[in-house]
C-alpha atoms as a PDB file:
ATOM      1  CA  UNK A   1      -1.154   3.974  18.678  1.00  0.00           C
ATOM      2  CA  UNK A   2      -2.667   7.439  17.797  1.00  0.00           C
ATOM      3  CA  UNK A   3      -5.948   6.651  20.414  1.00  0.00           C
ATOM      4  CA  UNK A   4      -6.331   5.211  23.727  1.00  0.00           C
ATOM      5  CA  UNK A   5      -8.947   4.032  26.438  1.00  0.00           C
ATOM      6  CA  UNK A   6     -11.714   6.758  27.004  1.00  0.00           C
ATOM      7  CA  UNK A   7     -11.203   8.630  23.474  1.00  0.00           C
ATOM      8  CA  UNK A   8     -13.984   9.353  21.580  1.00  0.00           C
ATOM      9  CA  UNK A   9     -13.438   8.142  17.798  1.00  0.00           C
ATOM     10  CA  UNK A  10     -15.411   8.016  14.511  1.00  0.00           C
ATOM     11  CA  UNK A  11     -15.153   5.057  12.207  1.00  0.00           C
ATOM     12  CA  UNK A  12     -13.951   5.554   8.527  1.00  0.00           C
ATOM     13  CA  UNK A  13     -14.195   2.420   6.694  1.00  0.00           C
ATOM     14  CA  UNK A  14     -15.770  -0.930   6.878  1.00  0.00           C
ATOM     15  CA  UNK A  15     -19.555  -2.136   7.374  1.00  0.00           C
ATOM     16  CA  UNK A  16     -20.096   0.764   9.980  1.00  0.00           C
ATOM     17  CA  UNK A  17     -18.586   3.809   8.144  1.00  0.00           C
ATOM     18  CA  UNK A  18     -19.452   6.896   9.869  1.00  0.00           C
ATOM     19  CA  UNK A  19     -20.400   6.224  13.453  1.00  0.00           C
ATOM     20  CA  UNK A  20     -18.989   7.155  16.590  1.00  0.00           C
ATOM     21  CA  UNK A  21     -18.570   5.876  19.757  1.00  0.00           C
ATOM     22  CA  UNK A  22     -15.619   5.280  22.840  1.00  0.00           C
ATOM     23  CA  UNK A  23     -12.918   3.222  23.492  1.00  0.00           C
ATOM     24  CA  UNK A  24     -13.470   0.344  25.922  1.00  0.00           C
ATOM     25  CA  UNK A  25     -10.707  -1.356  25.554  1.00  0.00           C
ATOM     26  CA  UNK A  26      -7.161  -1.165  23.218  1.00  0.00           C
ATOM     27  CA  UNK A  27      -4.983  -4.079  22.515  1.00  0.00           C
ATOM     28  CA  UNK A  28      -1.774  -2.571  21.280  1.00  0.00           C
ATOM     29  CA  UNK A  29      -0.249  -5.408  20.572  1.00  0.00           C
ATOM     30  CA  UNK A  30      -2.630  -6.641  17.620  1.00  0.00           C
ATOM     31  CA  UNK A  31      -3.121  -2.533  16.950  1.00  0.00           C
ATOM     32  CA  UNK A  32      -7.227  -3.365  17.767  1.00  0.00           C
ATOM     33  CA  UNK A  33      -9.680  -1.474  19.697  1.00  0.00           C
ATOM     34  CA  UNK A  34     -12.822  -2.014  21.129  1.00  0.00           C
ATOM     35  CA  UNK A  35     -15.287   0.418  20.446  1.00  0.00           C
ATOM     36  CA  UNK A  36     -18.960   0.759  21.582  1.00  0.00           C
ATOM     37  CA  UNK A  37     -21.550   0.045  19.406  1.00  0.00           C
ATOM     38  CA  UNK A  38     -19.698  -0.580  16.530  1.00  0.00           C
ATOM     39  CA  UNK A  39     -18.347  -4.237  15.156  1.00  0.00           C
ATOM     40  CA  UNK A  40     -21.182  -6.109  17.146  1.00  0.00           C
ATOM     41  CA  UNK A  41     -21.535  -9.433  15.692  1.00  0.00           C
ATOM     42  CA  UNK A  42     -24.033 -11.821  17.092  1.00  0.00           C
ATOM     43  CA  UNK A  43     -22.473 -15.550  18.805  1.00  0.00           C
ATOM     44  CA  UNK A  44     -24.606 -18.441  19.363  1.00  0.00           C
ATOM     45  CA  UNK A  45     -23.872 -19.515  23.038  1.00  0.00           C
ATOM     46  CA  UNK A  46     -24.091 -23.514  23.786  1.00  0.00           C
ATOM     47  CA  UNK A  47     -25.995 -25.053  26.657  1.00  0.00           C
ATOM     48  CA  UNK A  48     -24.495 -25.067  30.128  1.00  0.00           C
ATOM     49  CA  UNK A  49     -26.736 -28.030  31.441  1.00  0.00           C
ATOM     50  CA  UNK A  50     -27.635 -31.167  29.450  1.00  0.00           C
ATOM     51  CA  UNK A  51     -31.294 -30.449  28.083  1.00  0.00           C
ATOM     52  CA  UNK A  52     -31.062 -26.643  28.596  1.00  0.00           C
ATOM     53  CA  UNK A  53     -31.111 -23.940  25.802  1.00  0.00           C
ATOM     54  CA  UNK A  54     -28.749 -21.916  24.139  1.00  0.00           C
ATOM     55  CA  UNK A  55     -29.020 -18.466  23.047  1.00  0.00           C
ATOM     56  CA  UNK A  56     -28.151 -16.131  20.441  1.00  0.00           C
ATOM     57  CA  UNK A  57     -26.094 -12.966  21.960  1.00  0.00           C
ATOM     58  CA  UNK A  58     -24.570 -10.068  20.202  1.00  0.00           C
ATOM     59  CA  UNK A  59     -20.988  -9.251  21.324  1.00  0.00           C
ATOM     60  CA  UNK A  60     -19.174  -6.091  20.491  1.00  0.00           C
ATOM     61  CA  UNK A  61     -15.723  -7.394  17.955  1.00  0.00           C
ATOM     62  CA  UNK A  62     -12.140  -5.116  17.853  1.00  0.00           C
ATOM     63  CA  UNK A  63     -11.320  -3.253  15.008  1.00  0.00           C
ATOM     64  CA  UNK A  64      -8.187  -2.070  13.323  1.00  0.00           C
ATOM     65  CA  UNK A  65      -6.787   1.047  14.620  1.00  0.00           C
ATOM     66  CA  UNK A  66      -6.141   2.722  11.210  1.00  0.00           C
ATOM     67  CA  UNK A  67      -9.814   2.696  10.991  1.00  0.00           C
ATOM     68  CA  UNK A  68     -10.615   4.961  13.494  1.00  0.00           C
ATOM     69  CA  UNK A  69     -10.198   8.598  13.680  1.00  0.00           C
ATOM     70  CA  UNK A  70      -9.750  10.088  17.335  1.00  0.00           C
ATOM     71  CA  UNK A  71     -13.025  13.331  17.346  1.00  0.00           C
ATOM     72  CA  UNK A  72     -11.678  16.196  19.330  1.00  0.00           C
ATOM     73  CA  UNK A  73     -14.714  16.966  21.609  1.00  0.00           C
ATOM     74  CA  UNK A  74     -13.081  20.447  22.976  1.00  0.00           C
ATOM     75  CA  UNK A  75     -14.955  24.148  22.164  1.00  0.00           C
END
């Protein structure tokens, strides 16, 4: 994998084309990585007790390595 924890990358394809953000996590065995802010998809969360509610959360999703670009942050 060209990118690792920590790196800042930008995004070049998909739904959120163009934004940037860090690493959190890689999983280099399905070439994913989890990037901040980006690929957040919102999960409905069932009840833990009988008669209590669920919620709605929104939960940040892995994307494909190829479709992130590492940014080199050095001047």
């Amino acid at each position: 994998m060209h990118v690792k924890k920590n790196d800042n990358v930008t995004v070049l394809t998909g739904k959120d084309k163009g934004k940037t953000g860090k690493i959190l996590k890689a999983f280099p065995r399905e070439d994913k990585v989890l990037v901040e802010g980006v690929n957040i998809k919102k999960v409905h969360k069932r009840a833990k007790k009988s008669g209590g509610k669920g919620e709605i959360i929104e939960k940040t999703f892995p994307v494909h390595v190829s479709n992130v670009k590492k940014i080199n942050n050095k001047q």
